[in-house]
N, C-alpha and C. Protein backbone atom coordinates (compact mmCIF):
# COMPACT_ATOMS: atom_id res chain seq x y z
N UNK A 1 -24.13 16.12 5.81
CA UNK A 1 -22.95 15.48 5.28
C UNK A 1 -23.17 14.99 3.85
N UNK A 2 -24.22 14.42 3.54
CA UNK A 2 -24.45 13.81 2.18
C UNK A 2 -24.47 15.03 1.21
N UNK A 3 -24.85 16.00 1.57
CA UNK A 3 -24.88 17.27 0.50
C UNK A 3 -23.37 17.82 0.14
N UNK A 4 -22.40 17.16 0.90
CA UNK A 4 -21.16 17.40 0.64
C UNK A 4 -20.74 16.75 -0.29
N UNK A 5 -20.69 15.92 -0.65
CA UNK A 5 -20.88 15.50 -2.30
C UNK A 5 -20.81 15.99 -3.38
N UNK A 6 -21.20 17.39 -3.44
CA UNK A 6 -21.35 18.40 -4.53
C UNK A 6 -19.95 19.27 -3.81
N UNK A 7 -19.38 19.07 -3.00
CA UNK A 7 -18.12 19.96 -3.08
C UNK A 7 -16.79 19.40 -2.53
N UNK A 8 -16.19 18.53 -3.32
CA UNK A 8 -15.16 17.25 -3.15
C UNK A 8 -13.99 18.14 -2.73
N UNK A 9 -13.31 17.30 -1.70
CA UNK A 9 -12.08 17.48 -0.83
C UNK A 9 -11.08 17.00 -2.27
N UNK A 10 -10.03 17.93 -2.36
CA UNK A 10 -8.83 17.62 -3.19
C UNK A 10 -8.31 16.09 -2.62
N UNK A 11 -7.99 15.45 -3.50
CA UNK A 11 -7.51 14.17 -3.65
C UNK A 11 -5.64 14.27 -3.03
N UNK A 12 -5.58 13.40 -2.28
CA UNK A 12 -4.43 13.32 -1.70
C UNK A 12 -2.99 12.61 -2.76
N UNK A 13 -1.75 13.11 -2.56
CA UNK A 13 -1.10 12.14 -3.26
C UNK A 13 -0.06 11.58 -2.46
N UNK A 14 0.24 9.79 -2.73
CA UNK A 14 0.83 9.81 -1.91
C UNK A 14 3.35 9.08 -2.37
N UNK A 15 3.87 8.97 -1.68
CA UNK A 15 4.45 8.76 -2.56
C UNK A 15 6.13 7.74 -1.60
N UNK A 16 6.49 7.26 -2.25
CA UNK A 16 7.18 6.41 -1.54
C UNK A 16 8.80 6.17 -1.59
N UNK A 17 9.99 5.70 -0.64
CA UNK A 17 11.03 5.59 -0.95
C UNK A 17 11.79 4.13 -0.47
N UNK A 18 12.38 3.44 -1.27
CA UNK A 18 13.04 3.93 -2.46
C UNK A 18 11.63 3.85 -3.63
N UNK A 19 11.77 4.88 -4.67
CA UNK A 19 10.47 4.87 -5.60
C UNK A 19 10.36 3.60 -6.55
N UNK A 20 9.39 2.87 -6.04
CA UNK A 20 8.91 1.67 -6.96
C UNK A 20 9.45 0.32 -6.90
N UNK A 21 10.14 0.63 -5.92
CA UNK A 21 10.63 -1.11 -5.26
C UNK A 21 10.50 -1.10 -3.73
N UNK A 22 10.43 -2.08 -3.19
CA UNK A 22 10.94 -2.26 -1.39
C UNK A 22 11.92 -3.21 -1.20
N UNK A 23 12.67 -3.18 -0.55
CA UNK A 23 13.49 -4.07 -0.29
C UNK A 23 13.21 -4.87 0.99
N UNK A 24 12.91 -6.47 0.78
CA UNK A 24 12.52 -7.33 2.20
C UNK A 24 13.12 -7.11 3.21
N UNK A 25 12.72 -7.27 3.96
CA UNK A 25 13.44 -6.80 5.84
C UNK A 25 14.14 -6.03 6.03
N UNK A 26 13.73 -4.45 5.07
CA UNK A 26 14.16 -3.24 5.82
C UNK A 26 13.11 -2.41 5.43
N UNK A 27 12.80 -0.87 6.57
CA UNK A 27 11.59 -0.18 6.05
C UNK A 27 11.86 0.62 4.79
N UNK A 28 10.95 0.24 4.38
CA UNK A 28 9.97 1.42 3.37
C UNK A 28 9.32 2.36 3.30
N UNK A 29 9.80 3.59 3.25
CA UNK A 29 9.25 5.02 3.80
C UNK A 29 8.03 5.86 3.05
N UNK A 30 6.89 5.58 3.47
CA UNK A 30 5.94 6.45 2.48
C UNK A 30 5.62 7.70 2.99
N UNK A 31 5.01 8.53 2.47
CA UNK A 31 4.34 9.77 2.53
C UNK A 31 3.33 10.14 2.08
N UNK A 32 2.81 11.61 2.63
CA UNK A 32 2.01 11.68 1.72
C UNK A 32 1.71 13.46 1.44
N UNK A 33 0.78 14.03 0.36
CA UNK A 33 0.71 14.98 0.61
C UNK A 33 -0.74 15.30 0.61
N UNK A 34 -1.19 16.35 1.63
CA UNK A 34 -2.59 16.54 1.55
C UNK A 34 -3.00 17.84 2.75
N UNK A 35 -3.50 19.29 2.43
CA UNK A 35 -3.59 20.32 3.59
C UNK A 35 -4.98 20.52 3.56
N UNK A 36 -4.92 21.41 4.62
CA UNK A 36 -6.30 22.01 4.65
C UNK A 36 -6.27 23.03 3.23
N UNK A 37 -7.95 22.76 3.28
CA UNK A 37 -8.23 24.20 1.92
C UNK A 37 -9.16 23.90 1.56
N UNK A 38 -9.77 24.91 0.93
CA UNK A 38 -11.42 25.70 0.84
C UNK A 38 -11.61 25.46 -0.07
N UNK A 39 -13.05 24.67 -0.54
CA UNK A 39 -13.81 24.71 -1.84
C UNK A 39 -14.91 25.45 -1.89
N UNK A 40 -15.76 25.88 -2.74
CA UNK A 40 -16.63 26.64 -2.39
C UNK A 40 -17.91 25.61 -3.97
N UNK A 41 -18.97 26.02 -3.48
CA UNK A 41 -19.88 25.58 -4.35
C UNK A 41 -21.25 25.44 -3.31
N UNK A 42 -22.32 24.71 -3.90
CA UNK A 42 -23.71 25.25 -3.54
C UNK A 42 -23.85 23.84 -2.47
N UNK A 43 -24.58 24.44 -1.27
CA UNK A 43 -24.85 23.97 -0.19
C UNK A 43 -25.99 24.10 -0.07
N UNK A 44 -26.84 22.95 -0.22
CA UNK A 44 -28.65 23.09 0.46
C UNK A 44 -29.19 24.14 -0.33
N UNK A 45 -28.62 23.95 -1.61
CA UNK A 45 -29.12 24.98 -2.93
C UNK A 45 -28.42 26.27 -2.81
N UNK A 46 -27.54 26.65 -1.94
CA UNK A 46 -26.70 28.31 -1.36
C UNK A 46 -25.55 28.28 -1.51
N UNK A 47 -24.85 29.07 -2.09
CA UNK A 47 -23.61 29.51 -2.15
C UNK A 47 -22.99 28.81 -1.20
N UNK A 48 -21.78 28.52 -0.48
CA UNK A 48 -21.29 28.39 0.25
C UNK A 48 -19.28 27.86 0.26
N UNK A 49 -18.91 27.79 1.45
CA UNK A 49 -17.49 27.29 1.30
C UNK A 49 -17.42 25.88 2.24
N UNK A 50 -16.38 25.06 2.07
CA UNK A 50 -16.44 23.66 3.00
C UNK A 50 -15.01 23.80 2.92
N UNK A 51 -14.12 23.86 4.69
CA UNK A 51 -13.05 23.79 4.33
C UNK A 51 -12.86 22.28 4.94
N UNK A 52 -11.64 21.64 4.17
CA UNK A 52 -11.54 20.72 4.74
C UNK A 52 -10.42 20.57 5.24
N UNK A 53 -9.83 20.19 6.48
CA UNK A 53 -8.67 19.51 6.92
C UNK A 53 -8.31 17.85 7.59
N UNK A 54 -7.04 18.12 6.91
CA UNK A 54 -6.93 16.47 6.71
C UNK A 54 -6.63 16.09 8.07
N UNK A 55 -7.16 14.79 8.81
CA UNK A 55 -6.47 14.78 10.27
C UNK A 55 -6.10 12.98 10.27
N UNK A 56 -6.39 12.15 9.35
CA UNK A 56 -5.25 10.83 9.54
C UNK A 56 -4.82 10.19 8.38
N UNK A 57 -3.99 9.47 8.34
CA UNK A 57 -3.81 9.00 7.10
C UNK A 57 -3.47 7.67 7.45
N UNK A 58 -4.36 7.02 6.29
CA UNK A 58 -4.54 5.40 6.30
C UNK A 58 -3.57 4.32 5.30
N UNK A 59 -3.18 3.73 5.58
CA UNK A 59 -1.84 3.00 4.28
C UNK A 59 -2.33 1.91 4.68
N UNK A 60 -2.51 1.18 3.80
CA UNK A 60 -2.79 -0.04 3.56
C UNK A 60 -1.66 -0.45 1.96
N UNK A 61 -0.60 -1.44 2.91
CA UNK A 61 0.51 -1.71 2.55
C UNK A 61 0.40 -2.76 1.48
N UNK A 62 -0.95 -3.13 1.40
CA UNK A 62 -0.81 -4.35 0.48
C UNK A 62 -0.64 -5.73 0.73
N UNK A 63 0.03 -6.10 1.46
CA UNK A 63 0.49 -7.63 2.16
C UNK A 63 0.19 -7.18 3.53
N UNK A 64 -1.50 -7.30 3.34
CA UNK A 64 -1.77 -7.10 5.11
C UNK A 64 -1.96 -6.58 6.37
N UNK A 65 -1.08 -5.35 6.08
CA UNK A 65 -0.67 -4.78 7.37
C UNK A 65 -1.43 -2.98 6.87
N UNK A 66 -1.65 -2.54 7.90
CA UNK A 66 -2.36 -1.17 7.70
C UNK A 66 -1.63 -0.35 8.60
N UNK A 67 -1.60 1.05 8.71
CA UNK A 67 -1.37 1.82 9.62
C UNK A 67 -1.77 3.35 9.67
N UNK A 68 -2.39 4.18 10.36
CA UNK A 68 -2.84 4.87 10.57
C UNK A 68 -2.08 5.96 10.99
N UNK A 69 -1.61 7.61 10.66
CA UNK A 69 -0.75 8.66 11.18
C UNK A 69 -1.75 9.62 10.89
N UNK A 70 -1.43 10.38 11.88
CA UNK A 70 -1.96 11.72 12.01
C UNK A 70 -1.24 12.54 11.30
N UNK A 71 -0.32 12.31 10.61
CA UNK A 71 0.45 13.27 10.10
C UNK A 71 0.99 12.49 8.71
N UNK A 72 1.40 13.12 7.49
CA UNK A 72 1.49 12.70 6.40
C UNK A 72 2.70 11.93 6.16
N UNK A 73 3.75 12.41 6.93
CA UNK A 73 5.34 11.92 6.82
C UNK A 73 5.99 12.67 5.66
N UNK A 74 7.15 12.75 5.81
CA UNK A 74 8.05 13.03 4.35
C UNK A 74 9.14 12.43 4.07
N UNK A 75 9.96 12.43 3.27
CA UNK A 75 11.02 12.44 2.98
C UNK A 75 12.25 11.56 4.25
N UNK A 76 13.26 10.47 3.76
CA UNK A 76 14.30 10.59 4.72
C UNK A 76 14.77 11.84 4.55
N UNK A 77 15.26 12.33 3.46
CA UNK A 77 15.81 13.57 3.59
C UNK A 77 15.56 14.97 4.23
N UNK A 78 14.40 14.83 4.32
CA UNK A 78 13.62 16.08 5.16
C UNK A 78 13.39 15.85 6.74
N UNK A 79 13.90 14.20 7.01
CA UNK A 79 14.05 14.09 8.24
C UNK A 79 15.23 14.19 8.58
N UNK A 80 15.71 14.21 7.89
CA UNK A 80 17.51 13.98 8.10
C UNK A 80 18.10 12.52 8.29
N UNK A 81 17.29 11.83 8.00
CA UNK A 81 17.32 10.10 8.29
C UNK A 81 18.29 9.65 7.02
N UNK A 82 19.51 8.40 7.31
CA UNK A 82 19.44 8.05 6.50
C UNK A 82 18.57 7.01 5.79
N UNK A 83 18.70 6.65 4.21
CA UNK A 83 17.73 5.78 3.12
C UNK A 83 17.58 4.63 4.67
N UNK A 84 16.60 3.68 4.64
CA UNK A 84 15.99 2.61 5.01
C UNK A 84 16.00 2.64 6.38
N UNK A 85 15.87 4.19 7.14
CA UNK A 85 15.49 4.63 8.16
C UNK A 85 13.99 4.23 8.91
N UNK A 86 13.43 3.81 9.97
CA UNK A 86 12.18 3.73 10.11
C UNK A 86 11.72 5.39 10.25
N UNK A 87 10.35 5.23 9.92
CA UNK A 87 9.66 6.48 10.53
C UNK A 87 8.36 5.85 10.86
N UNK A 88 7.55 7.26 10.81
CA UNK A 88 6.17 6.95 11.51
C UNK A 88 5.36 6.53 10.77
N UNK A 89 6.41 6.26 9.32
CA UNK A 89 4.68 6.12 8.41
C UNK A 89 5.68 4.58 7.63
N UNK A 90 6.68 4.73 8.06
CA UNK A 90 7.10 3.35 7.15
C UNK A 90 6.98 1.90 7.61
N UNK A 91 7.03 0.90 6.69
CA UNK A 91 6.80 -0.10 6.84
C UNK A 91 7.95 -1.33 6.68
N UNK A 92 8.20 -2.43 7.00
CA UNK A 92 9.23 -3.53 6.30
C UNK A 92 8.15 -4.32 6.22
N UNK A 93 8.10 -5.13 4.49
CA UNK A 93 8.25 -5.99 3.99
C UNK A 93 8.44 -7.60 4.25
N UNK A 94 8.00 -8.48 4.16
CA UNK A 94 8.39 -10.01 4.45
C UNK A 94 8.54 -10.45 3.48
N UNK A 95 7.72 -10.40 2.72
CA UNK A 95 7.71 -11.28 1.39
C UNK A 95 8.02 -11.05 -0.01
N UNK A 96 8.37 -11.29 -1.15
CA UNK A 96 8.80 -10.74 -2.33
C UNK A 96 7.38 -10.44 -3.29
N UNK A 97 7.28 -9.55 -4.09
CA UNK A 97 5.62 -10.05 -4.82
C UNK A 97 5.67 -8.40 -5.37
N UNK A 98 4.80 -8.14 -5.99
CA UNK A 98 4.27 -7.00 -6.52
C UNK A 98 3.23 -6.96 -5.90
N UNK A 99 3.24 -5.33 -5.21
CA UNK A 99 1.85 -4.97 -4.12
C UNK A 99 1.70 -3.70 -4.72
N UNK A 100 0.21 -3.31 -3.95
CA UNK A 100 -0.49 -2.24 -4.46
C UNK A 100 -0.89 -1.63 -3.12
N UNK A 101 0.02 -0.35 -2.37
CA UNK A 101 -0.03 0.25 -1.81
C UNK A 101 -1.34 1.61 -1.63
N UNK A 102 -2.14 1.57 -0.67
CA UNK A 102 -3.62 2.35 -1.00
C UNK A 102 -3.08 3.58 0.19
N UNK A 103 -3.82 4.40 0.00
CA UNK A 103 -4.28 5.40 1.01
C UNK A 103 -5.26 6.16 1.02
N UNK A 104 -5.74 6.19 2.14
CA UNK A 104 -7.24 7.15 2.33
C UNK A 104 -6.79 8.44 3.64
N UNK A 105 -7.03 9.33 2.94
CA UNK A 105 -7.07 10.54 4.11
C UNK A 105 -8.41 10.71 4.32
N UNK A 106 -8.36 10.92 5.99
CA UNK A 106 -9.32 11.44 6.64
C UNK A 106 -9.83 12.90 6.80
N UNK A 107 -10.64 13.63 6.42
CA UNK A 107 -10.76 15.05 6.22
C UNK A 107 -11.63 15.40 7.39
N UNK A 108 -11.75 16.22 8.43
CA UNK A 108 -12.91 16.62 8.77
C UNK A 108 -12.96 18.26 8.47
N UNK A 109 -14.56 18.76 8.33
CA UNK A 109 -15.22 19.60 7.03
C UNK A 109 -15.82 20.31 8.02
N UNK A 110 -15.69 21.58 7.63
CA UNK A 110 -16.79 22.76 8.01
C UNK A 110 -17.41 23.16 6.98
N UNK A 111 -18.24 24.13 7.47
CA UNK A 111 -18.89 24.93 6.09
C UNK A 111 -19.50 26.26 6.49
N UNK A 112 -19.49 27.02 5.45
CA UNK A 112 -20.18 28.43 6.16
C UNK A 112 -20.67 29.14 4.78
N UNK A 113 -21.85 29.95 5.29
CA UNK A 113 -22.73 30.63 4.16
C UNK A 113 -21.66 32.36 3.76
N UNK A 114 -22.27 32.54 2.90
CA UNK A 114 -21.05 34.33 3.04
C UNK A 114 -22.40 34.87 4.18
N UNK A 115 -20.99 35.64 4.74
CA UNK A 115 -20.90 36.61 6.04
C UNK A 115 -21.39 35.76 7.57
N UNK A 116 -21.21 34.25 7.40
CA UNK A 116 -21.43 33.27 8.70
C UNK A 116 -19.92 32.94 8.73
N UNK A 117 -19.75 32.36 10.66
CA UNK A 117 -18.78 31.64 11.17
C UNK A 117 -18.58 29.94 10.35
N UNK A 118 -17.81 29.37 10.76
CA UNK A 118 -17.46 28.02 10.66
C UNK A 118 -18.37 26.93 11.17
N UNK A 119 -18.63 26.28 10.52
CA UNK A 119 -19.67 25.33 11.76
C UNK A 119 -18.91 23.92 11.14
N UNK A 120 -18.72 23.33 12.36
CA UNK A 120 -18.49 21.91 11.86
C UNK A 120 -19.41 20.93 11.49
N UNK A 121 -18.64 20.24 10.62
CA UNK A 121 -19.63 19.05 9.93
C UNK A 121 -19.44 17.50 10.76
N UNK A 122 -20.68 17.16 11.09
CA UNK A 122 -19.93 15.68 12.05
C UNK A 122 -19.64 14.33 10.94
N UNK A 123 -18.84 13.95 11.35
CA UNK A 123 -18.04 12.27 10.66
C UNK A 123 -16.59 12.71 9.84
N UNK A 124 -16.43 12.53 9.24
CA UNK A 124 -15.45 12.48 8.36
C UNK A 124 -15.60 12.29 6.24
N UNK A 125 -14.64 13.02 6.25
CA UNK A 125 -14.67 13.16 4.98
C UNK A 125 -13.46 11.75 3.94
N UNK A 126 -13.79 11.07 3.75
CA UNK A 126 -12.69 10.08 3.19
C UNK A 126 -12.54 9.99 1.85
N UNK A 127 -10.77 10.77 1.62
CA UNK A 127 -11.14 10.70 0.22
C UNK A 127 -9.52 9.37 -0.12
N UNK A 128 -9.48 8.57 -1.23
CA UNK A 128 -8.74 8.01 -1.36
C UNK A 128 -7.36 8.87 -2.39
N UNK A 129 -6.14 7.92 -2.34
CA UNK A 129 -5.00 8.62 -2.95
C UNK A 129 -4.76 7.78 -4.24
N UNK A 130 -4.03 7.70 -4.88
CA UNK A 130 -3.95 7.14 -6.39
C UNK A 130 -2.95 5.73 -5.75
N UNK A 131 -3.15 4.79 -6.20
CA UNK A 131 -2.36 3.53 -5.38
C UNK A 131 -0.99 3.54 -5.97
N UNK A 132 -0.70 2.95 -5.37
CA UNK A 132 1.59 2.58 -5.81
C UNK A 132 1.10 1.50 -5.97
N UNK A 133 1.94 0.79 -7.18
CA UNK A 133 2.33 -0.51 -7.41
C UNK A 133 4.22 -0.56 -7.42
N UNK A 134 4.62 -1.29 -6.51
CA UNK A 134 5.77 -1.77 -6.02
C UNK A 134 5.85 -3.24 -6.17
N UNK A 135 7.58 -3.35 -6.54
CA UNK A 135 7.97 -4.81 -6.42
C UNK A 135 8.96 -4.92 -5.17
N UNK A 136 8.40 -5.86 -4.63
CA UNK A 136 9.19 -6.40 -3.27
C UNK A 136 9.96 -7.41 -3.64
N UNK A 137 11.39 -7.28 -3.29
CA UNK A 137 12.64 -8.41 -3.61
C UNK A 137 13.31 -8.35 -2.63
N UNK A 138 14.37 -9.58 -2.61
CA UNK A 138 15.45 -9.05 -1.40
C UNK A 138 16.64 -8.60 -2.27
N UNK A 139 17.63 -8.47 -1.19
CA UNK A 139 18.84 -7.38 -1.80
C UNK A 139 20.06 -8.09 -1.59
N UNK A 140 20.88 -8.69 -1.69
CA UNK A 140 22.30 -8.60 -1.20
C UNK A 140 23.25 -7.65 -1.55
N UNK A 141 24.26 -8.21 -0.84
CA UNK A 141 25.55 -7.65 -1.56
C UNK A 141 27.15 -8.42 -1.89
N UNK A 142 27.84 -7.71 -3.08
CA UNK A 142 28.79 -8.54 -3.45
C UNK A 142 29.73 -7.57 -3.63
N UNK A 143 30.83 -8.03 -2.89
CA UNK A 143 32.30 -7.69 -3.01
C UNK A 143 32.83 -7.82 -4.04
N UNK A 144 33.25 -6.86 -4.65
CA UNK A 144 34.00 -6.82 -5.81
C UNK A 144 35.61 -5.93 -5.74
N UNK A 145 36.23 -6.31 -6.84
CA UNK A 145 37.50 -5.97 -6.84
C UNK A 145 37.69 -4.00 -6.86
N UNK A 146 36.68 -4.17 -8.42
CA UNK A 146 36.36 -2.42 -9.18
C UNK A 146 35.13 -1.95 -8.92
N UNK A 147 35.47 -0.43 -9.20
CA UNK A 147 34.29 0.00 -9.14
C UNK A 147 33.18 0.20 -10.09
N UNK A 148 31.39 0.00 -10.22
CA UNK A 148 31.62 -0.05 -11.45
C UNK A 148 31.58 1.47 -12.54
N UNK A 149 32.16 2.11 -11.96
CA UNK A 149 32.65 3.07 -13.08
C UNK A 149 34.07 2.86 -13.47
N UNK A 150 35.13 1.79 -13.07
CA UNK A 150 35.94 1.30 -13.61
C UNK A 150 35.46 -0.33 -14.07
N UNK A 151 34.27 -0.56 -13.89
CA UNK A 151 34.39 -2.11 -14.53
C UNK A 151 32.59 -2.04 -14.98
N UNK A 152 31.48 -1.05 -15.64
CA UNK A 152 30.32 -1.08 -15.61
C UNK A 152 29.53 -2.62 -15.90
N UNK A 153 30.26 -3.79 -16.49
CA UNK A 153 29.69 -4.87 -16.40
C UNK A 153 30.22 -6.11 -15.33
N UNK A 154 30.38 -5.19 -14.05
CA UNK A 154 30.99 -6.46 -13.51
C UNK A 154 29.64 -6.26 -12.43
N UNK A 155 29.64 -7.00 -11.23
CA UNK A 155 28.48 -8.02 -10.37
C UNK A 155 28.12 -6.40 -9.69
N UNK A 156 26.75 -6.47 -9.90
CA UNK A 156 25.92 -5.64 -9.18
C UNK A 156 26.10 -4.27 -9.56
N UNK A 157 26.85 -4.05 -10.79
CA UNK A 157 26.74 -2.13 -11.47
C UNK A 157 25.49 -2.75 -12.66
């Protein structure tokens, strides 16, 4: 495992909705992206390939709370959900603040010499994702007369 070092798992990215704010006491939908795929470089001094596939993904929300998916999540839209839908990877908010959203995917790694099978590698491969910084606020709403494309400076356009 330590010789894996010399042949790094692609870096995950991860990415969030609505982008760059949360709104308090409703979820916040993240994602992420990250597949299997082959690097190749020198193993125990030898040629070789290490594929890696990703199998959990770790969010650490910032204010506390962590959660763990086997699967990356996407999009409301790709779920067909509407905006501030829960899913499997989203979160709600309590408090107002600027947080710094982390993620680590879990990789586990094979490797093989040219003209050998797959052999697995034991533990895990952990590589981290580039962090979100988000501002958490709450939201209301206000009744108004116009809309604001008939009134652009009136309450909440």
């Amino acid at each position: 495992m330590s010789d894996l070092v010399n042949i790094q798992a692609a870096a995950p990215s991860q990415g969030m909705e609505p982008d760059g704010w949360l709104v308090v006491g409703v979820p916040t939908n993240f994602f992420a992206t990250a597949s299997a795929h082959v690097r190749a470089g020198p193993l125990l001094g030898v040629a070789a390939e290490v594929r890696f596939t990703p199998v959990a993904f770790r969010w650490d929300y910032g204010d506390g709370a962590f959660r763990t998916a086997v699967a990356g999540g996407s999009s409301w839209a790709a779920q067909n959900l509407p905006e501030f839908s829960e899913t499997a990877t989203s979160h709600v908010f309590e408090q107002t603040g600027t947080l710094t959203i982390g993620l680590v995917v879990s990789y586990s790694a094979e490797y093989r010499f040219p003209g050998t099978d797959w052999r697995t590698v034991q533990g895990l491969v952990l590589v981290p994702a580039s962090p979100i910084t988000a501002i958490a606020d709450r939201a209301g709403t206000v009744l108004v007369a116009e809309s604001c494309l008939g009134n652009s400076r009136g309450p909440g356009c």
